[in-house]
N, C-alpha and C. Protein backbone atom coordinates (compact mmCIF):
# COMPACT_ATOMS: atom_id res chain seq x y z
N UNK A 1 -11.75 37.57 -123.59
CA UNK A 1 -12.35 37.67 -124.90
C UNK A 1 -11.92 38.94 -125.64
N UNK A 2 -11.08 39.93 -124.94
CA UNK A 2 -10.93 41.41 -125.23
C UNK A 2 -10.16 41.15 -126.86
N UNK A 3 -9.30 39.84 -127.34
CA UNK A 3 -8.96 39.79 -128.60
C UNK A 3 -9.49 38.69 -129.45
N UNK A 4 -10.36 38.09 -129.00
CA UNK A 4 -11.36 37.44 -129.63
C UNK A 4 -10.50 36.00 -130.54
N UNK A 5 -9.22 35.61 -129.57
CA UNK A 5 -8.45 34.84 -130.15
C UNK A 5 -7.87 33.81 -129.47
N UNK A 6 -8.78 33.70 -127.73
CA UNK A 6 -8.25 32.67 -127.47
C UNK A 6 -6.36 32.65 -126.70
N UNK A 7 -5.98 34.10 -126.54
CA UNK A 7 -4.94 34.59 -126.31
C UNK A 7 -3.62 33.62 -126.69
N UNK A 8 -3.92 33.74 -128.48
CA UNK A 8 -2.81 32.75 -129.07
C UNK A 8 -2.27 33.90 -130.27
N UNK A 9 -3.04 35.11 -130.80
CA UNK A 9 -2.56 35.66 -131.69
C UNK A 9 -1.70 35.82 -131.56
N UNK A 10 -0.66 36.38 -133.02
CA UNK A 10 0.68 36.78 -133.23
C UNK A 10 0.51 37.98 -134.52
N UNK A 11 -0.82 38.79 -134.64
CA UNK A 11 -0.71 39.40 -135.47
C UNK A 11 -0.58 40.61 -135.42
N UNK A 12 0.22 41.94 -135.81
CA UNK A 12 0.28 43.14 -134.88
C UNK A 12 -0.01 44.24 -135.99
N UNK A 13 -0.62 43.70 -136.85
CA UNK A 13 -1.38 44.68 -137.89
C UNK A 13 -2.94 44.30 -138.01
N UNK A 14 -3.28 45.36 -138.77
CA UNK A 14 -4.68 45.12 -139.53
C UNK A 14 -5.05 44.00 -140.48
N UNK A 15 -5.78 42.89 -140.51
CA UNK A 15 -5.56 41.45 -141.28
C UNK A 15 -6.59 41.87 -142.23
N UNK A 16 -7.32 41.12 -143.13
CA UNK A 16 -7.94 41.38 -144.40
C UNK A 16 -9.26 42.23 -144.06
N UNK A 17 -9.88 41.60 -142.76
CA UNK A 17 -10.94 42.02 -142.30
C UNK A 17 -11.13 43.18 -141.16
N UNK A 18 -9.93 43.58 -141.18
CA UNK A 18 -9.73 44.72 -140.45
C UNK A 18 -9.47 44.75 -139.09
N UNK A 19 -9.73 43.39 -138.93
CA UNK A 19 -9.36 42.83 -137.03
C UNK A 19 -8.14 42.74 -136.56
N UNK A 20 -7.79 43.02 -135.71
CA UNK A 20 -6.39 42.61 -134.50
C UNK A 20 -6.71 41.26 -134.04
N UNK A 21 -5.67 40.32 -134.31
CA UNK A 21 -5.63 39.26 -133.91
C UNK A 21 -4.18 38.93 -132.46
N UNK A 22 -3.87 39.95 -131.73
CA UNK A 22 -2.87 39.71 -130.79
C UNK A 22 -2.89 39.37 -129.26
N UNK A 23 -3.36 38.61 -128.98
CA UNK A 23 -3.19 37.79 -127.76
C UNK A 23 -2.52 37.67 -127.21
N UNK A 24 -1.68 36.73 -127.67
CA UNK A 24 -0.33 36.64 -127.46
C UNK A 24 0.36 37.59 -127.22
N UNK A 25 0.58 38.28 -128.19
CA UNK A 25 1.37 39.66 -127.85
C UNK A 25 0.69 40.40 -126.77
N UNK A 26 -0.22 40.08 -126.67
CA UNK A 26 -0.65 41.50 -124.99
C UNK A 26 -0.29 40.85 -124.19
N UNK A 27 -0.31 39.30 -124.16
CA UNK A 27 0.24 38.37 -123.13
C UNK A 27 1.74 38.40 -122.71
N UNK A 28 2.37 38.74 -123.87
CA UNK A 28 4.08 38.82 -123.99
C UNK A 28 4.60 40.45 -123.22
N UNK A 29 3.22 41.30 -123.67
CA UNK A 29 3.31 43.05 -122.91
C UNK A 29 3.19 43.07 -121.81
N UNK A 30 2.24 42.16 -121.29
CA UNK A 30 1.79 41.83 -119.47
C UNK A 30 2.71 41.42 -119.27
N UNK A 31 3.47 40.25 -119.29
CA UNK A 31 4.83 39.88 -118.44
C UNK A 31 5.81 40.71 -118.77
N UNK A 32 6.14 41.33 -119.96
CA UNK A 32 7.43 42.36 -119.93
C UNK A 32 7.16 43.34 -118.53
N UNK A 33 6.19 43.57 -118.85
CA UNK A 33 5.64 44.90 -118.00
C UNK A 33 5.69 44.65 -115.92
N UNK A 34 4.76 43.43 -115.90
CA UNK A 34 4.94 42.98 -114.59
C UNK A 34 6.44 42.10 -114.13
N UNK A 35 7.45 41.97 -115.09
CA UNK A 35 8.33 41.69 -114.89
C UNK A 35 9.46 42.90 -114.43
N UNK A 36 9.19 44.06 -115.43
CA UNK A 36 9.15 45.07 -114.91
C UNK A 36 9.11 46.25 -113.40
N UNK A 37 7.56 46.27 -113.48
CA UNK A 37 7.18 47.31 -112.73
C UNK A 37 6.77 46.22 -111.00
N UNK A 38 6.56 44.98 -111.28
CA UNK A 38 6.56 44.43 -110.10
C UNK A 38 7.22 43.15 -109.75
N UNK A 39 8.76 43.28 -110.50
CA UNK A 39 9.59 41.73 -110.20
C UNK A 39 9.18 40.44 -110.29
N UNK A 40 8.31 40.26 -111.12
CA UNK A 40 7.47 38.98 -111.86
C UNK A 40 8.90 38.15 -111.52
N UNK A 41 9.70 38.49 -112.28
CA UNK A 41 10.84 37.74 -113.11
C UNK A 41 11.51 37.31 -111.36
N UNK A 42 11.55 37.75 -110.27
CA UNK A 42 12.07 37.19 -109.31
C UNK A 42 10.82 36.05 -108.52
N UNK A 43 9.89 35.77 -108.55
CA UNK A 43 8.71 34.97 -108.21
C UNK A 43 9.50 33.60 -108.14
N UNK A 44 9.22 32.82 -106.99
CA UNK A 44 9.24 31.87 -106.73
C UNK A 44 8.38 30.50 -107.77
N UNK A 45 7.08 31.11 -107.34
CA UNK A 45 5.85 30.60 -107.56
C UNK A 45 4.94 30.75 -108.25
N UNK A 46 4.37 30.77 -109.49
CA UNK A 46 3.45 31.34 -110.11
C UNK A 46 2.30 30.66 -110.30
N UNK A 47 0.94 31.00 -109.94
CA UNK A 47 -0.35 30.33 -110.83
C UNK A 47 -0.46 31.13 -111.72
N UNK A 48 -0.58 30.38 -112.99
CA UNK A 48 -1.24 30.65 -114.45
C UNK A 48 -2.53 30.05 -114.63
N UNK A 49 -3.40 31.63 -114.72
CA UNK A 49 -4.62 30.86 -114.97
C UNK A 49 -5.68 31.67 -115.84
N UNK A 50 -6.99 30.92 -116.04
CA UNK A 50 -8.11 31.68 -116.95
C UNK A 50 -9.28 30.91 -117.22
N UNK A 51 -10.00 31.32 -117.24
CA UNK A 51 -11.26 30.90 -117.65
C UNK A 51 -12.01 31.01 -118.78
N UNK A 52 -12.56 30.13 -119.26
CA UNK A 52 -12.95 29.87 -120.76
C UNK A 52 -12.56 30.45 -122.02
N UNK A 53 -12.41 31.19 -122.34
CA UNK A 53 -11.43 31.90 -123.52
C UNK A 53 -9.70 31.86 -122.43
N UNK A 54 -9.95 32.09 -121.48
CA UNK A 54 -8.63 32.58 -121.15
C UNK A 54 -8.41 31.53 -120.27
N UNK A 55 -9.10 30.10 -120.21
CA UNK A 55 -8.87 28.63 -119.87
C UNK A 55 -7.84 28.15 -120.99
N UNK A 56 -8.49 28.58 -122.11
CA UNK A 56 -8.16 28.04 -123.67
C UNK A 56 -6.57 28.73 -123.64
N UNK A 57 -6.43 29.88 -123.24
CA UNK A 57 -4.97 30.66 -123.17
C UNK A 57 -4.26 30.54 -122.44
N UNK A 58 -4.76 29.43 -121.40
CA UNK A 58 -3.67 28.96 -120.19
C UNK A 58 -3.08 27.62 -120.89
N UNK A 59 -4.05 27.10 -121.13
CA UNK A 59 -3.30 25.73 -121.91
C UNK A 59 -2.66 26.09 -122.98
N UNK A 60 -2.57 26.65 -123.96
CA UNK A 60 -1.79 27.29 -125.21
C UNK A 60 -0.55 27.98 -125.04
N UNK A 61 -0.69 28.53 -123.80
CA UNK A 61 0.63 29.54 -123.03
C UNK A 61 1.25 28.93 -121.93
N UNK A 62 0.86 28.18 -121.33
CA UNK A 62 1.51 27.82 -119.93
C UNK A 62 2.81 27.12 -120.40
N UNK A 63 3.71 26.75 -121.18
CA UNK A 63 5.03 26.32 -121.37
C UNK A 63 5.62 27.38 -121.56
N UNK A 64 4.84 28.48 -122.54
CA UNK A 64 5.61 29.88 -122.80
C UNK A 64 6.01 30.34 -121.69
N UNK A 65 4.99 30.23 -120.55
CA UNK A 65 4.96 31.27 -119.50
C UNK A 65 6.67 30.72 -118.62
N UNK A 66 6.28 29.32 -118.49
CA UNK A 66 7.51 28.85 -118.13
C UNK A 66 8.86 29.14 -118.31
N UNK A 67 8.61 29.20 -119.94
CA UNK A 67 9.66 29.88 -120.44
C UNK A 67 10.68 31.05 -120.07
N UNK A 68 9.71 31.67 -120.01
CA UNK A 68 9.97 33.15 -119.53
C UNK A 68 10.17 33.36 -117.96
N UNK A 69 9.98 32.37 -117.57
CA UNK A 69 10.45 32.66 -115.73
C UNK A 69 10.71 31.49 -115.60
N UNK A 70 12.12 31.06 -115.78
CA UNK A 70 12.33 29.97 -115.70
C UNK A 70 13.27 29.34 -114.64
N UNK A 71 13.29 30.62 -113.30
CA UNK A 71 13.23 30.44 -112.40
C UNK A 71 11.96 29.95 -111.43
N UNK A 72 11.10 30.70 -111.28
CA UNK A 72 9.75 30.16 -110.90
C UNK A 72 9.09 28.67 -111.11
N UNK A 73 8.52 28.45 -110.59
CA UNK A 73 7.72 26.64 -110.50
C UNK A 73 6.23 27.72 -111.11
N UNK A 74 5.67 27.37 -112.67
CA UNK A 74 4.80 27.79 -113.43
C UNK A 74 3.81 26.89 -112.85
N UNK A 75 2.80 27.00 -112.38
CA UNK A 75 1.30 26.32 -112.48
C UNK A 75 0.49 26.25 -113.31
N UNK A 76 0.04 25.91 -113.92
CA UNK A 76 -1.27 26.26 -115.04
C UNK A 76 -2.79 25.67 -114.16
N UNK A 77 -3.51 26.37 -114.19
CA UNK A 77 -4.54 26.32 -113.52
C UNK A 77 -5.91 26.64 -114.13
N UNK A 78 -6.30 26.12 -115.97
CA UNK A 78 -7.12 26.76 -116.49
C UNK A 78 -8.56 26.11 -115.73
N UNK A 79 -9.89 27.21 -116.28
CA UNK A 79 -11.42 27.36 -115.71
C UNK A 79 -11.64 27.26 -116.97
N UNK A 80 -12.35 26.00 -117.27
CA UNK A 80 -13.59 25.47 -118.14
C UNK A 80 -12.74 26.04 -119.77
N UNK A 81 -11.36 25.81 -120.25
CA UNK A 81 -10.87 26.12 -120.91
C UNK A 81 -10.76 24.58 -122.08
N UNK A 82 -11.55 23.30 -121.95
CA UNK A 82 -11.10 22.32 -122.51
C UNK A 82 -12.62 22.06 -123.26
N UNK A 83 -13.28 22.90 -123.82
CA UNK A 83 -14.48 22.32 -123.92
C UNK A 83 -14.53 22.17 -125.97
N UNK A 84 -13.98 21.96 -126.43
CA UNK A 84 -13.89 21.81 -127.67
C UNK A 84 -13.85 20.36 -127.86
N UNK A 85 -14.80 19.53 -128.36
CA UNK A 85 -15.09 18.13 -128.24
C UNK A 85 -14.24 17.40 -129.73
N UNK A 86 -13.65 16.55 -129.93
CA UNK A 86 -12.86 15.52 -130.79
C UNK A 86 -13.44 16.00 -132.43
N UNK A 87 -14.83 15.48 -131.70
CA UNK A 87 -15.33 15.83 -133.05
C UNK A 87 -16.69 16.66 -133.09
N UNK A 88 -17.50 16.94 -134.35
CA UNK A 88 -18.60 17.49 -133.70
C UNK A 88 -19.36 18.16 -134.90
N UNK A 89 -20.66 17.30 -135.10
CA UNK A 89 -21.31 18.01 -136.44
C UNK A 89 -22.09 19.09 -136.04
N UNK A 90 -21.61 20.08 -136.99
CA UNK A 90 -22.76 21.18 -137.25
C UNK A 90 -23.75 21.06 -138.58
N UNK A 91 -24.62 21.78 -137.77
CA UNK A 91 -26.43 21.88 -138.79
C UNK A 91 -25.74 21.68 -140.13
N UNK A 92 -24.90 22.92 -140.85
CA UNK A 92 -25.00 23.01 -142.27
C UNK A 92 -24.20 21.59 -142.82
N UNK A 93 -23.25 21.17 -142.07
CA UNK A 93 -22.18 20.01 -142.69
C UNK A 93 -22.66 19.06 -142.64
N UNK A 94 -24.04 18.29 -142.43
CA UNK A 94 -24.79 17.20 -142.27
C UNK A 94 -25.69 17.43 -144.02
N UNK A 95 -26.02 18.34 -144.27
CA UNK A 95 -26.33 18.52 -144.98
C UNK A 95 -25.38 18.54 -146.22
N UNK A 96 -24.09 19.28 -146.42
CA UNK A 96 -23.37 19.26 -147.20
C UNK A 96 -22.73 17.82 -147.33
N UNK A 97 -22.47 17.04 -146.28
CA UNK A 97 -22.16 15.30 -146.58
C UNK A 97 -23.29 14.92 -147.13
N UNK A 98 -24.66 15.24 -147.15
CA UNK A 98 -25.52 14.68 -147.88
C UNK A 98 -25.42 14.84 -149.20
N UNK A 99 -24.95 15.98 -149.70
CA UNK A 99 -24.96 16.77 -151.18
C UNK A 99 -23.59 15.91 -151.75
N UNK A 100 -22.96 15.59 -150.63
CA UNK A 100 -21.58 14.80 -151.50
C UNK A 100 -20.24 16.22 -151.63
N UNK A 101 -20.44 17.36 -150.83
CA UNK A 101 -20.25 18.36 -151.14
C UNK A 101 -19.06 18.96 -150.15
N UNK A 102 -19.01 17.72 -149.15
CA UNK A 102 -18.09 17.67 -147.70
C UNK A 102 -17.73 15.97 -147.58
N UNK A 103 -16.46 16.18 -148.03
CA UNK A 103 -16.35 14.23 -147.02
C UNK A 103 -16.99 13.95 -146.18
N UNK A 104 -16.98 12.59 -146.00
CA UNK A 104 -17.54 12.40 -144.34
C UNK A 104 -16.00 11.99 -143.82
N UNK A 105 -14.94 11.45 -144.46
CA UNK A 105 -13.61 12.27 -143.91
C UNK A 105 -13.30 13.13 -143.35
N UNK A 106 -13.47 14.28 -143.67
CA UNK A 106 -12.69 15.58 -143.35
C UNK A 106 -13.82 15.91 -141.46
N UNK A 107 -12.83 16.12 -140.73
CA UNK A 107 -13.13 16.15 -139.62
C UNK A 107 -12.71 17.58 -139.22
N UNK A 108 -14.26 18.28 -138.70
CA UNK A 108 -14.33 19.44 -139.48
C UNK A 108 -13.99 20.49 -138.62
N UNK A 109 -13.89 19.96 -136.91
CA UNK A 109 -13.18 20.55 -135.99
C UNK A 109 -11.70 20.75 -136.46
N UNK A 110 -10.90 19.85 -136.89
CA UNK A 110 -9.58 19.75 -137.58
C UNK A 110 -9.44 21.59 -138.94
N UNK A 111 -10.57 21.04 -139.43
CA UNK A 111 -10.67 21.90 -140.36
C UNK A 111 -10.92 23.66 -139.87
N UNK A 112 -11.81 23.67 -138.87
CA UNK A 112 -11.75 24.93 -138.82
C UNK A 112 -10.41 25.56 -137.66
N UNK A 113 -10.29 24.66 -136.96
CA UNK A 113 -9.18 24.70 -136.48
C UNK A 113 -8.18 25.68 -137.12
N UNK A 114 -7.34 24.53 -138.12
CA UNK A 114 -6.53 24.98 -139.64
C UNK A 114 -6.70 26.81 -139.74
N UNK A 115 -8.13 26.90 -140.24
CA UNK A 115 -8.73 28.07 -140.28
C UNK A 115 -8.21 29.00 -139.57
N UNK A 116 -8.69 29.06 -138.10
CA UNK A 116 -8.86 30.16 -137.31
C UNK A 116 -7.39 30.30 -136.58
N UNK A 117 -6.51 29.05 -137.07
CA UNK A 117 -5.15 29.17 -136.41
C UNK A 117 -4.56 29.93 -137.40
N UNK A 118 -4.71 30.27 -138.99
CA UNK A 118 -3.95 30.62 -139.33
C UNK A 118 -4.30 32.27 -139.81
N UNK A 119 -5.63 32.30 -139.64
CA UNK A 119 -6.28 33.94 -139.55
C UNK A 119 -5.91 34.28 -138.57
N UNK A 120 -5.68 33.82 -136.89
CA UNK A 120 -5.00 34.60 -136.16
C UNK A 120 -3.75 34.71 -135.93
N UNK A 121 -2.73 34.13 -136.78
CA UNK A 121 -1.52 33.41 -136.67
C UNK A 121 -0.79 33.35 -135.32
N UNK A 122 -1.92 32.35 -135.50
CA UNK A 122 -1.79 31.82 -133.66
C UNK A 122 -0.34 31.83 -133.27
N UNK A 123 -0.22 31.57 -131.91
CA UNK A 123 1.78 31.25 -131.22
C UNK A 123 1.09 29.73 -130.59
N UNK A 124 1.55 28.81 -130.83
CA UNK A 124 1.04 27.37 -130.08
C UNK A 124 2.47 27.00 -129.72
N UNK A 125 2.25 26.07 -128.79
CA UNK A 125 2.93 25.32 -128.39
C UNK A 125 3.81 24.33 -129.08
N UNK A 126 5.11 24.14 -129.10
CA UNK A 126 6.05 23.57 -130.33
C UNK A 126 5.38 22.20 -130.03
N UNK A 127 5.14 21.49 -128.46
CA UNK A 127 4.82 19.98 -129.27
C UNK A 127 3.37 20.02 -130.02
N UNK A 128 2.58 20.68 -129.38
CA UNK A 128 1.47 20.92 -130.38
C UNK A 128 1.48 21.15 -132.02
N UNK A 129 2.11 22.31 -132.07
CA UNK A 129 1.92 22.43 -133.31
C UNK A 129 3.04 21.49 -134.64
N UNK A 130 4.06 20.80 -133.61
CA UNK A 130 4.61 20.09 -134.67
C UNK A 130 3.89 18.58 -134.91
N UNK A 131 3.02 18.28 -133.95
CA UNK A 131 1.58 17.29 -134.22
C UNK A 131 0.79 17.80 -134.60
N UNK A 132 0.56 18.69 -135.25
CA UNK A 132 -0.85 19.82 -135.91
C UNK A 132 -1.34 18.45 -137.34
N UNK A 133 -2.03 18.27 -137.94
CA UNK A 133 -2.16 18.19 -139.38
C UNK A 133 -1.87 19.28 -140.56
């Protein structure tokens, strides 16, 4: 949770609200570093893993990780990282489809999605994000 992004950021400045959005990038500093200082980059074998925020960053990263040691057999091994449901009303948007004020179209996981991928300018996964909406 230390970047509050789901370890997908790509942002390495101050954003409107004054937050660091880099995940990713500390993720990209950890393997330079343990590739480094403890021969990551020669590993046979790797588990990739995390739990709930950093479940969410195993599935988002585990092709990257591949990437990058592409000698190694990558595992991905996320903990309780899939819990974001298809769809899913909240309190206020039941109300705003009542007002006529929200489609009952717009599917609003999709929507904030959109949102928070592009305030953190997330790094996703190419088949992912070239199926994004």
């Amino acid at each position: 949770y230390c970047t509050g992004d789901t370890h997908t950021g790509t942002d390495s400045g101050l954003n409107a609200y004054f937050l660091f959005f880099a995940g990713h990038l500390n993720l990209e500093a950890s393997f330079t570093q343990l590739k480094r200082d403890h021969n990551l980059g020669g590993a046979d074998n790797v588990i990739f893993s995390g739990e709930s925020a950093g479940g969410i960053g195993c599935h988002n990263n585990a092709d990257w990780a591949q990437s990058v040691l592409p000698s190694a057999k990558v595992v991905a091994m996320p903990f309780a990282g899939m819990f974001f449901p298809a769809r899913v009303e909240i309190e206020f948007t039941h109300f705003l489809r009542e007002l006529h004020l929200l489609s009952s179209e717009i599917d609003i996981n999709s929507l904030f999605s959109m949102v928070v991928t592009s305030l953190w300018k997330s790094w996703l996964p190419t088949p992912c994000a070239t199926k994004a909406p």
